[in-house]
Structure formats: C-alpha cells, structure tokens
PDB file of N, CA and C in Angstrom:
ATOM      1  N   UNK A   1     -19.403  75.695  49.779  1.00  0.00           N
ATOM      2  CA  UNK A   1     -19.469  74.293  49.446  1.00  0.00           C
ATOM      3  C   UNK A   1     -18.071  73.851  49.020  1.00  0.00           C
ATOM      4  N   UNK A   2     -17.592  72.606  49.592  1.00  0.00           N
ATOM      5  CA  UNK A   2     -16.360  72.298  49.348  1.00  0.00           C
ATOM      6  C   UNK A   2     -16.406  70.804  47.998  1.00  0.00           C
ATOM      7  N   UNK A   3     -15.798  70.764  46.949  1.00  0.00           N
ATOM      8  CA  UNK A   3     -15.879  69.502  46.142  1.00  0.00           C
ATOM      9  C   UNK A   3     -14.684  69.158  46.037  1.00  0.00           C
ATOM     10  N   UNK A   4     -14.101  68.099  46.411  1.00  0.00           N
ATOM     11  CA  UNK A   4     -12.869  67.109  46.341  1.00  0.00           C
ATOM     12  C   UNK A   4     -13.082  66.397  45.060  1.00  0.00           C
ATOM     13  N   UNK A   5     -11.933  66.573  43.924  1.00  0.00           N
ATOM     14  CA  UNK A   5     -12.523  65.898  42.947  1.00  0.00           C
ATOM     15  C   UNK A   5     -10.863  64.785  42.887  1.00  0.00           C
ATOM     16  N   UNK A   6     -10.819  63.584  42.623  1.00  0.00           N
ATOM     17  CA  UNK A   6     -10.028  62.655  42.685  1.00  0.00           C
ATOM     18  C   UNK A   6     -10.171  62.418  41.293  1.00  0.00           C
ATOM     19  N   UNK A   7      -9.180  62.691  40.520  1.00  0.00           N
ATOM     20  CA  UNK A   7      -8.639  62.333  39.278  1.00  0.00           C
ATOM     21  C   UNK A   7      -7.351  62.469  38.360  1.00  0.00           C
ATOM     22  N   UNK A   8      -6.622  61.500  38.841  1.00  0.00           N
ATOM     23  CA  UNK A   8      -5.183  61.079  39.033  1.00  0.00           C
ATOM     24  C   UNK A   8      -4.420  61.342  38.079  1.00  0.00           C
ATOM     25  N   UNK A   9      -4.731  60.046  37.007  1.00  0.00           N
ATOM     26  CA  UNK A   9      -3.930  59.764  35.828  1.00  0.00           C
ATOM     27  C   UNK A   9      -3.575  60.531  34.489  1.00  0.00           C
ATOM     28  N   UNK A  10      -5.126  60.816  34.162  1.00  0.00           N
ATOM     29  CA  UNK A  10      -5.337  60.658  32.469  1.00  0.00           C
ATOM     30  C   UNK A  10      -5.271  62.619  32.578  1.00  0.00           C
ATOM     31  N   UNK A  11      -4.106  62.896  31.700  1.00  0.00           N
ATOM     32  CA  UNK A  11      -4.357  63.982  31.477  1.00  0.00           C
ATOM     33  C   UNK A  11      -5.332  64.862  30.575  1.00  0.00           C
ATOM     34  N   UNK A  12      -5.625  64.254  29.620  1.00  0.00           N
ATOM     35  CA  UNK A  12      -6.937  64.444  28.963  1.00  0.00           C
ATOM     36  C   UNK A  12      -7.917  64.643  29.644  1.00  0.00           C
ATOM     37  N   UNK A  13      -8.053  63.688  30.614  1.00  0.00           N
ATOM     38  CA  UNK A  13      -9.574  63.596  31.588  1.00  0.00           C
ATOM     39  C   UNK A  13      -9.432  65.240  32.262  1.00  0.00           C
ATOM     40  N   UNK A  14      -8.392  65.282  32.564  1.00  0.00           N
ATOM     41  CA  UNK A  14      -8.034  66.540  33.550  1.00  0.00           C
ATOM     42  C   UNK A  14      -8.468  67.761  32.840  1.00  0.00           C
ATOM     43  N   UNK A  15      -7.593  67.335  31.851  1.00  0.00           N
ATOM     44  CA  UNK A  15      -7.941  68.948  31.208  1.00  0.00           C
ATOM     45  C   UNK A  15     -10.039  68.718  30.366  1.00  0.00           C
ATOM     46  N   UNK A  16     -10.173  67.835  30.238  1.00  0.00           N
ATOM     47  CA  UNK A  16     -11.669  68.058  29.641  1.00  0.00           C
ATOM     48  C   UNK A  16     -12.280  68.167  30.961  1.00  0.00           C
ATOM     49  N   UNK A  17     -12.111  68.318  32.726  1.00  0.00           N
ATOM     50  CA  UNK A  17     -12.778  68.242  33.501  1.00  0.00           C
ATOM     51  C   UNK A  17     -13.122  69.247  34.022  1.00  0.00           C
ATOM     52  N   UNK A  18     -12.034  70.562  33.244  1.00  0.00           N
ATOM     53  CA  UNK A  18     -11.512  71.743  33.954  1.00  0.00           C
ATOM     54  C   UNK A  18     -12.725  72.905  33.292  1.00  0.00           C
ATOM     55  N   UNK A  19     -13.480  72.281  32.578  1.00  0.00           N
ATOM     56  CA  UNK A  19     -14.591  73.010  32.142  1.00  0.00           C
ATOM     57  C   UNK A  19     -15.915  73.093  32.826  1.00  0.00           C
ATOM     58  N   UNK A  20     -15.938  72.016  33.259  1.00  0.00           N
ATOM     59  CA  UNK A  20     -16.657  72.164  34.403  1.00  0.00           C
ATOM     60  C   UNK A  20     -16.717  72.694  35.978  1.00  0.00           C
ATOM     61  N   UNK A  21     -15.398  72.561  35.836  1.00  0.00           N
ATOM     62  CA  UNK A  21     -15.100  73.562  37.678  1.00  0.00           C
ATOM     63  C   UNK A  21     -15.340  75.064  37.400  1.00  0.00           C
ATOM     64  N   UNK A  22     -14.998  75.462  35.525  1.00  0.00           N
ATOM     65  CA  UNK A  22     -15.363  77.189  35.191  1.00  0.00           C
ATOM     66  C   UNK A  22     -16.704  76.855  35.622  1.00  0.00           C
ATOM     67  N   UNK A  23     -18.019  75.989  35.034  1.00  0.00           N
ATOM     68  CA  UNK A  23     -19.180  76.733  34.689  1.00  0.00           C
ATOM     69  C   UNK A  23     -19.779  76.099  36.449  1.00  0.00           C
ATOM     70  N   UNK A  24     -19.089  75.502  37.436  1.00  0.00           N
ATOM     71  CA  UNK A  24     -19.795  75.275  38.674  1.00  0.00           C
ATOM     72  C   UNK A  24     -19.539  76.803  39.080  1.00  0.00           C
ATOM     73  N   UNK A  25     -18.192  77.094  39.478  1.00  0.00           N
ATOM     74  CA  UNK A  25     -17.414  78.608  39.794  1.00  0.00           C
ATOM     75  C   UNK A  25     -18.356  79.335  39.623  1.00  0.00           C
ATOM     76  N   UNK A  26     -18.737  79.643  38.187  1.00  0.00           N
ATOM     77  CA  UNK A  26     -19.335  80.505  37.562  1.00  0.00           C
ATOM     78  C   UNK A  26     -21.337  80.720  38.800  1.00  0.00           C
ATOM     79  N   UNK A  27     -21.077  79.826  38.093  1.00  0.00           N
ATOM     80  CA  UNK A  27     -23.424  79.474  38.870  1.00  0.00           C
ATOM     81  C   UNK A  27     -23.145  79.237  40.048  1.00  0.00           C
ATOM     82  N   UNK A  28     -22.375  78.516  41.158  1.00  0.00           N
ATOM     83  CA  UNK A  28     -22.729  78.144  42.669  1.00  0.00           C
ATOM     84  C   UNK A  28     -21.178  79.268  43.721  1.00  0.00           C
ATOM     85  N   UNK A  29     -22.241  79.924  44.275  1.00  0.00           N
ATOM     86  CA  UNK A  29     -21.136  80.582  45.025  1.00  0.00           C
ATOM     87  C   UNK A  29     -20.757  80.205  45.883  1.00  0.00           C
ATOM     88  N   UNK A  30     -19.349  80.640  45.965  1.00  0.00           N
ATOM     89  CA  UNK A  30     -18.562  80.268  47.352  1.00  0.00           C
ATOM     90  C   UNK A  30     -18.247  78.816  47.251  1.00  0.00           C
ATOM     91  N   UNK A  31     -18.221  78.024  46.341  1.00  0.00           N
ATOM     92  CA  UNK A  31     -17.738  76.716  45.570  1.00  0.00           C
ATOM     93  C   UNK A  31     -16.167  76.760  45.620  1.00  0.00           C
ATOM     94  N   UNK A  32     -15.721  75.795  46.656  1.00  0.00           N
ATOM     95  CA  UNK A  32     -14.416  75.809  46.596  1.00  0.00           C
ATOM     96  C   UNK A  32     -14.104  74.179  45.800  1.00  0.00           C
ATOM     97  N   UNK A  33     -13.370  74.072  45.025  1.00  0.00           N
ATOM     98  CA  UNK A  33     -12.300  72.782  44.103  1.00  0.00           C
ATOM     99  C   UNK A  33     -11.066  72.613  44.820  1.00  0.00           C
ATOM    100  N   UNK A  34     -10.883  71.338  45.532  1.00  0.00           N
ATOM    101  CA  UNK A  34      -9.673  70.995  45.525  1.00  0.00           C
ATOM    102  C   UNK A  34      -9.785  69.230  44.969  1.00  0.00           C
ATOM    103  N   UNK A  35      -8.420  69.007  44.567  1.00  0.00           N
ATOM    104  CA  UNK A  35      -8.133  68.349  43.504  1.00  0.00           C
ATOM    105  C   UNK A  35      -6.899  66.969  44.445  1.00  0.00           C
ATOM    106  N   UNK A  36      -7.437  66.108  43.853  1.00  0.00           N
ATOM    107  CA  UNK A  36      -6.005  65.096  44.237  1.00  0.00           C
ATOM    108  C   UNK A  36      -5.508  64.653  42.986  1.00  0.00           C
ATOM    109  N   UNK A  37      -4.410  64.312  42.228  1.00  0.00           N
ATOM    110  CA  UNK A  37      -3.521  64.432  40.739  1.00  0.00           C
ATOM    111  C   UNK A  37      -2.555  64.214  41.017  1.00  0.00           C
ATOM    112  N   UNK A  38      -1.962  63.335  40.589  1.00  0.00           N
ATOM    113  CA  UNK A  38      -0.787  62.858  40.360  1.00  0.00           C
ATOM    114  C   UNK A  38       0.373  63.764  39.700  1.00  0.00           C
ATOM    115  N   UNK A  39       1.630  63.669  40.324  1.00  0.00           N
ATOM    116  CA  UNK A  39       2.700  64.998  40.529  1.00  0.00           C
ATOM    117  C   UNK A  39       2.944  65.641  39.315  1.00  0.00           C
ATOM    118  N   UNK A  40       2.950  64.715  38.247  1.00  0.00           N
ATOM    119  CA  UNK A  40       2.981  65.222  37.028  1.00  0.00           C
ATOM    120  C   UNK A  40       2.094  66.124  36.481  1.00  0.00           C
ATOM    121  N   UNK A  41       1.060  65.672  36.367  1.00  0.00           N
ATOM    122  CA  UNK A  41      -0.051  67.235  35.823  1.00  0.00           C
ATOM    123  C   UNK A  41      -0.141  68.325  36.813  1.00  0.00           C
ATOM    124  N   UNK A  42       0.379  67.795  37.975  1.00  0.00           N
ATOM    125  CA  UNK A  42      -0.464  69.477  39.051  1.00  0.00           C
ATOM    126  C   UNK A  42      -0.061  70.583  38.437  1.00  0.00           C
ATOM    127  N   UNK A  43       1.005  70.538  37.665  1.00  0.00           N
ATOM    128  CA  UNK A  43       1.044  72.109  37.297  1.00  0.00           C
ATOM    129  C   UNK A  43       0.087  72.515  36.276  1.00  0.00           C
ATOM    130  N   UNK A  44      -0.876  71.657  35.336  1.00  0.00           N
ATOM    131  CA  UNK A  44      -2.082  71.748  34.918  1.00  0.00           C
ATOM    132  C   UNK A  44      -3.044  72.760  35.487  1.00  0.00           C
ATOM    133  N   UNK A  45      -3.112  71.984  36.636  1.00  0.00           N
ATOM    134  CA  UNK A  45      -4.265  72.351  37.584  1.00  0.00           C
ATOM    135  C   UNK A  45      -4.151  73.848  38.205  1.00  0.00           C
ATOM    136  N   UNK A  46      -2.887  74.609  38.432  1.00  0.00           N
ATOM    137  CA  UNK A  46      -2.400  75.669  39.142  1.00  0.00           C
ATOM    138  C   UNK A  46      -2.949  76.777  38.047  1.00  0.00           C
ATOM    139  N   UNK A  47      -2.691  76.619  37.020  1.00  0.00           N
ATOM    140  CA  UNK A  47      -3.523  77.242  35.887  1.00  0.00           C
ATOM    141  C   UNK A  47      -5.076  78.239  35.816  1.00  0.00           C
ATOM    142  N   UNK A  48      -5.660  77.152  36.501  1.00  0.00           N
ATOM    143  CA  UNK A  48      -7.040  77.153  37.139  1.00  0.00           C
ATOM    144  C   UNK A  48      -7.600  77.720  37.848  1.00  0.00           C
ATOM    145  N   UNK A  49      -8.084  79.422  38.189  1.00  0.00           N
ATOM    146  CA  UNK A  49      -8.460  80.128  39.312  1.00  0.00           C
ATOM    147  C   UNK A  49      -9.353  79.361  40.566  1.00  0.00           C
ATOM    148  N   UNK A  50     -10.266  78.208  39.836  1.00  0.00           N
ATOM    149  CA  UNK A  50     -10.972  77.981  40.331  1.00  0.00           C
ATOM    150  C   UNK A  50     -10.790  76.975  41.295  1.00  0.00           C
ATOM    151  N   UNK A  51      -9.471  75.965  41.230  1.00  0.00           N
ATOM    152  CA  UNK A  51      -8.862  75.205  42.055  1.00  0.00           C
ATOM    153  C   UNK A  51      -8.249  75.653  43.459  1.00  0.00           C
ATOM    154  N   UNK A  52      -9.053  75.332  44.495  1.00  0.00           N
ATOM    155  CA  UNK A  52      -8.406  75.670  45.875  1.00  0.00           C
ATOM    156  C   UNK A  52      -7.302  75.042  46.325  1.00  0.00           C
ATOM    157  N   UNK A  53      -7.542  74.081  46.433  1.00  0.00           N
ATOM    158  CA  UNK A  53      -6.043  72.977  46.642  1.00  0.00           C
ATOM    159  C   UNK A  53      -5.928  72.173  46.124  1.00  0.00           C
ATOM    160  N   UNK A  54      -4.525  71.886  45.613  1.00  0.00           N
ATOM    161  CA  UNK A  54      -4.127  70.667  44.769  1.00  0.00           C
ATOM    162  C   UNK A  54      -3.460  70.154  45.802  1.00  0.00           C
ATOM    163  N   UNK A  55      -3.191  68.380  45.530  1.00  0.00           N
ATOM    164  CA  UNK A  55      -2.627  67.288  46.418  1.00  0.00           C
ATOM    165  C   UNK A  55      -2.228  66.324  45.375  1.00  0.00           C
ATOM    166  N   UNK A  56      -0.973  67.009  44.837  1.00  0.00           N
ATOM    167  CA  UNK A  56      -0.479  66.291  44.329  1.00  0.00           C
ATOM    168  C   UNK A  56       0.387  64.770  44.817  1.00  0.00           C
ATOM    169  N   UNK A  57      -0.036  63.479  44.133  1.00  0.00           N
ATOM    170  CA  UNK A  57       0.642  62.072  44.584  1.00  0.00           C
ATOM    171  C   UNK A  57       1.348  61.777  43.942  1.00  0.00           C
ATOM    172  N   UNK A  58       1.764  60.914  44.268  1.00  0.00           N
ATOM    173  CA  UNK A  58       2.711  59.735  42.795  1.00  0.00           C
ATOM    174  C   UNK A  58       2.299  58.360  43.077  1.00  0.00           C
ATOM    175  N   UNK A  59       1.144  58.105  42.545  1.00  0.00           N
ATOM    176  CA  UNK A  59       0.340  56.294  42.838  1.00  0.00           C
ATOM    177  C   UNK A  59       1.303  55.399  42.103  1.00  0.00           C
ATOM    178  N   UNK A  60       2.012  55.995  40.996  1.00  0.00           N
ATOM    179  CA  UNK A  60       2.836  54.886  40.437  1.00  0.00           C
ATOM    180  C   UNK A  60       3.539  54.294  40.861  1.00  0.00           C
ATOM    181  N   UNK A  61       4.516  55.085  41.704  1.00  0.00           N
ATOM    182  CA  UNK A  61       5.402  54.976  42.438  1.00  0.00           C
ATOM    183  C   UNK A  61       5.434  54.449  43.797  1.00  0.00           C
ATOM    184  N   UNK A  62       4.185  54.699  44.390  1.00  0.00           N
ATOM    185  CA  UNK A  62       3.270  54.200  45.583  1.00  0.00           C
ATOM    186  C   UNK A  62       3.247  52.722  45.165  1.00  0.00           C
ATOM    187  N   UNK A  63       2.661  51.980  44.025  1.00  0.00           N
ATOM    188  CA  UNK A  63       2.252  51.061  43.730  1.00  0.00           C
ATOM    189  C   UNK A  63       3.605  50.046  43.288  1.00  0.00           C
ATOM    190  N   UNK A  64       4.008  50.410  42.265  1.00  0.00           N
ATOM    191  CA  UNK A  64       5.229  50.014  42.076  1.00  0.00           C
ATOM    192  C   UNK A  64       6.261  49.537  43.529  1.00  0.00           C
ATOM    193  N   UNK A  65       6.562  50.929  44.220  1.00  0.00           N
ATOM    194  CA  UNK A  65       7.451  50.554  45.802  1.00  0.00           C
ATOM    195  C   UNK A  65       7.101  50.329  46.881  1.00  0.00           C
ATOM    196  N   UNK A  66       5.257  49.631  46.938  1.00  0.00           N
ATOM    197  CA  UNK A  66       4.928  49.700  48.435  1.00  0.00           C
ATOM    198  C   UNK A  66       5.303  49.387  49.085  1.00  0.00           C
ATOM    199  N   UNK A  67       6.579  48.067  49.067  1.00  0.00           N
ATOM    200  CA  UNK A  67       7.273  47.754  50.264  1.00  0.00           C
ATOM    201  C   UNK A  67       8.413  48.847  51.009  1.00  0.00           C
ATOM    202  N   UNK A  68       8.260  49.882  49.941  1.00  0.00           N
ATOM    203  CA  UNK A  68       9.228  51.160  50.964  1.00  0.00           C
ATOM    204  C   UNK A  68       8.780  51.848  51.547  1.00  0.00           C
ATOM    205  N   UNK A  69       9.492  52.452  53.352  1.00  0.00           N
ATOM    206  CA  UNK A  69       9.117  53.195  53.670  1.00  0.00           C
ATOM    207  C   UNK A  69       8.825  54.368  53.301  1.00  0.00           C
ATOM    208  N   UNK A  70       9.488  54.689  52.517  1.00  0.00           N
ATOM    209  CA  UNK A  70       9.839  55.959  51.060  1.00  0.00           C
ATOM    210  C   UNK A  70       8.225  56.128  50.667  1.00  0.00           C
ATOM    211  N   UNK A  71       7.421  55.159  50.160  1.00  0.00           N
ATOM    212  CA  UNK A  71       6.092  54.744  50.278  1.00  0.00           C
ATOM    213  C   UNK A  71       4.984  55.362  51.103  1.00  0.00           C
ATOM    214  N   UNK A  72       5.420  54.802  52.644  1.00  0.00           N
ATOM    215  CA  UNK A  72       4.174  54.867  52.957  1.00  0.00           C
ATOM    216  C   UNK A  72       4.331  56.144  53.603  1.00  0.00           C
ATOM    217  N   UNK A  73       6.039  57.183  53.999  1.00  0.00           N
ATOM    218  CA  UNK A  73       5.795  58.488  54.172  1.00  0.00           C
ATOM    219  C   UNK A  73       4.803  58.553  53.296  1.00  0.00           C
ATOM    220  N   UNK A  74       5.375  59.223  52.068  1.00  0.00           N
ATOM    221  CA  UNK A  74       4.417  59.805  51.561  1.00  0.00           C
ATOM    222  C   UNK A  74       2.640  59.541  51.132  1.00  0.00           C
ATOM    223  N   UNK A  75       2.404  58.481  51.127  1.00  0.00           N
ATOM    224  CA  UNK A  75       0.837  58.339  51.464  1.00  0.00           C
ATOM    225  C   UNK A  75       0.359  58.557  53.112  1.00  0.00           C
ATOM    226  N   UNK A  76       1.329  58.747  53.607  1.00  0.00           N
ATOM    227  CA  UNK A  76       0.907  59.507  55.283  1.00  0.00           C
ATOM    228  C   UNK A  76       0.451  60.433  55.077  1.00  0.00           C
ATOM    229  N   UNK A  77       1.380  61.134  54.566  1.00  0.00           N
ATOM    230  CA  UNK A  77       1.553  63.227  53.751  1.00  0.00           C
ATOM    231  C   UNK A  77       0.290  63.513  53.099  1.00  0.00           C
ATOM    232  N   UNK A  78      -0.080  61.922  52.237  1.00  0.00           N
ATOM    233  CA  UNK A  78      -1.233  62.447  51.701  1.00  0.00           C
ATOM    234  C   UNK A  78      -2.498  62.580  52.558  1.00  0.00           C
ATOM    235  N   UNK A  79      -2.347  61.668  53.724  1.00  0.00           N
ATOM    236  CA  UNK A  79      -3.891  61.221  54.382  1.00  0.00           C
ATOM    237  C   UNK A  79      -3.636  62.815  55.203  1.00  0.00           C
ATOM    238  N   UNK A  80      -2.373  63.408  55.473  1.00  0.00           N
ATOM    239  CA  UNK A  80      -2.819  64.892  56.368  1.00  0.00           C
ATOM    240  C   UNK A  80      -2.921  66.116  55.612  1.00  0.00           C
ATOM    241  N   UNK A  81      -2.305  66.037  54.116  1.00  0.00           N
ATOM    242  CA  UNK A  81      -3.270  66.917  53.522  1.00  0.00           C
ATOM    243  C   UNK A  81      -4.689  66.995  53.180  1.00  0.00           C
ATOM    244  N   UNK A  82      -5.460  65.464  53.369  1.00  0.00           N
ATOM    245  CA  UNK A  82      -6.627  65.575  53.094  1.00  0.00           C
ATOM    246  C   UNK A  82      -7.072  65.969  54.444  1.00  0.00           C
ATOM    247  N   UNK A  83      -6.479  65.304  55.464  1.00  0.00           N
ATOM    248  CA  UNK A  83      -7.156  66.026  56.738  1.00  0.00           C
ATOM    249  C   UNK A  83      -7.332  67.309  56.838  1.00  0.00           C
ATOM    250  N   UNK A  84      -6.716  68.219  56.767  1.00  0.00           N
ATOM    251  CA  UNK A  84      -6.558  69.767  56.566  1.00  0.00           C
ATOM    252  C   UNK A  84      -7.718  70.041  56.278  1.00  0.00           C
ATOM    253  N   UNK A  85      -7.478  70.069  54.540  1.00  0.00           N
ATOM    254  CA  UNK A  85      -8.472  70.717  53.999  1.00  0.00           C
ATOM    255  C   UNK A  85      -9.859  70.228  54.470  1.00  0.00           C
TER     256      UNK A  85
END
C-alpha cells in the first residue's frame, strides 16, 4: 500500500505526524510513506525509517516568484517526481 502524505509548512505538524507513520509501519504491512515538505524540514523526515520518498519543494518561493521561469522548472521537477513514484 502506497500513502502520499502532503504536508508542507508547519514543522510541528510534521514532527507530531511522524507518530503515526511508526504505529501504521508497525500494524499494516508492506505500507510504503512518501512525503511532499517543503526544503527546509526534509531533513526531518530522512530521520524516519518509515518514509519512502521525500519530495522536497519550496512553495514560498514558488508563490512569491511565479512569474519566473526559475518557478515553474521547478514545479515541473515536482509534477515528475510525483509521476515516478
């Protein structure tokens, strides 16, 4: 079973969320976590046995410069790492 969990910002949220990917891990097998997070916490997340892939963004920066191409590379980057996985 694959769970994409999207939660960007709040590092708090992150780290109180990370208790729950132990006790899914734990009870549902073969439960893979990958994560989308903003560039700053991913190294949070690497921490985490239970995290398959991280996709780390920068929405601030996305949001802030959408008129740059600088921009929309990288939200390209993001739409083919989600393709992948």
């Amino acid at each position: 079973m694959k769970v994409l969990i999207i939660k960007i910002s709040s590092m708090g949220d992150i780290i109180h969320t990370l208790p729950a990917v132990t006790d899914a891990s734990n009870i549902v097998p073969n439960i893979l976590f990958d994560w989308i997070v903003e560039e700053t916490f991913s190294d949070i997340l690497r921490w985490h046995p239970g995290i398959h892939h991280i996709i780390p963004i920068n929405l601030r920066f996305w949001i802030k410069k959408w008129y740059k191409l600088s921009s929309w590379k990288k939200y390209r980057e993001c739409c083919i790492q989600l393709k992948k996985i």
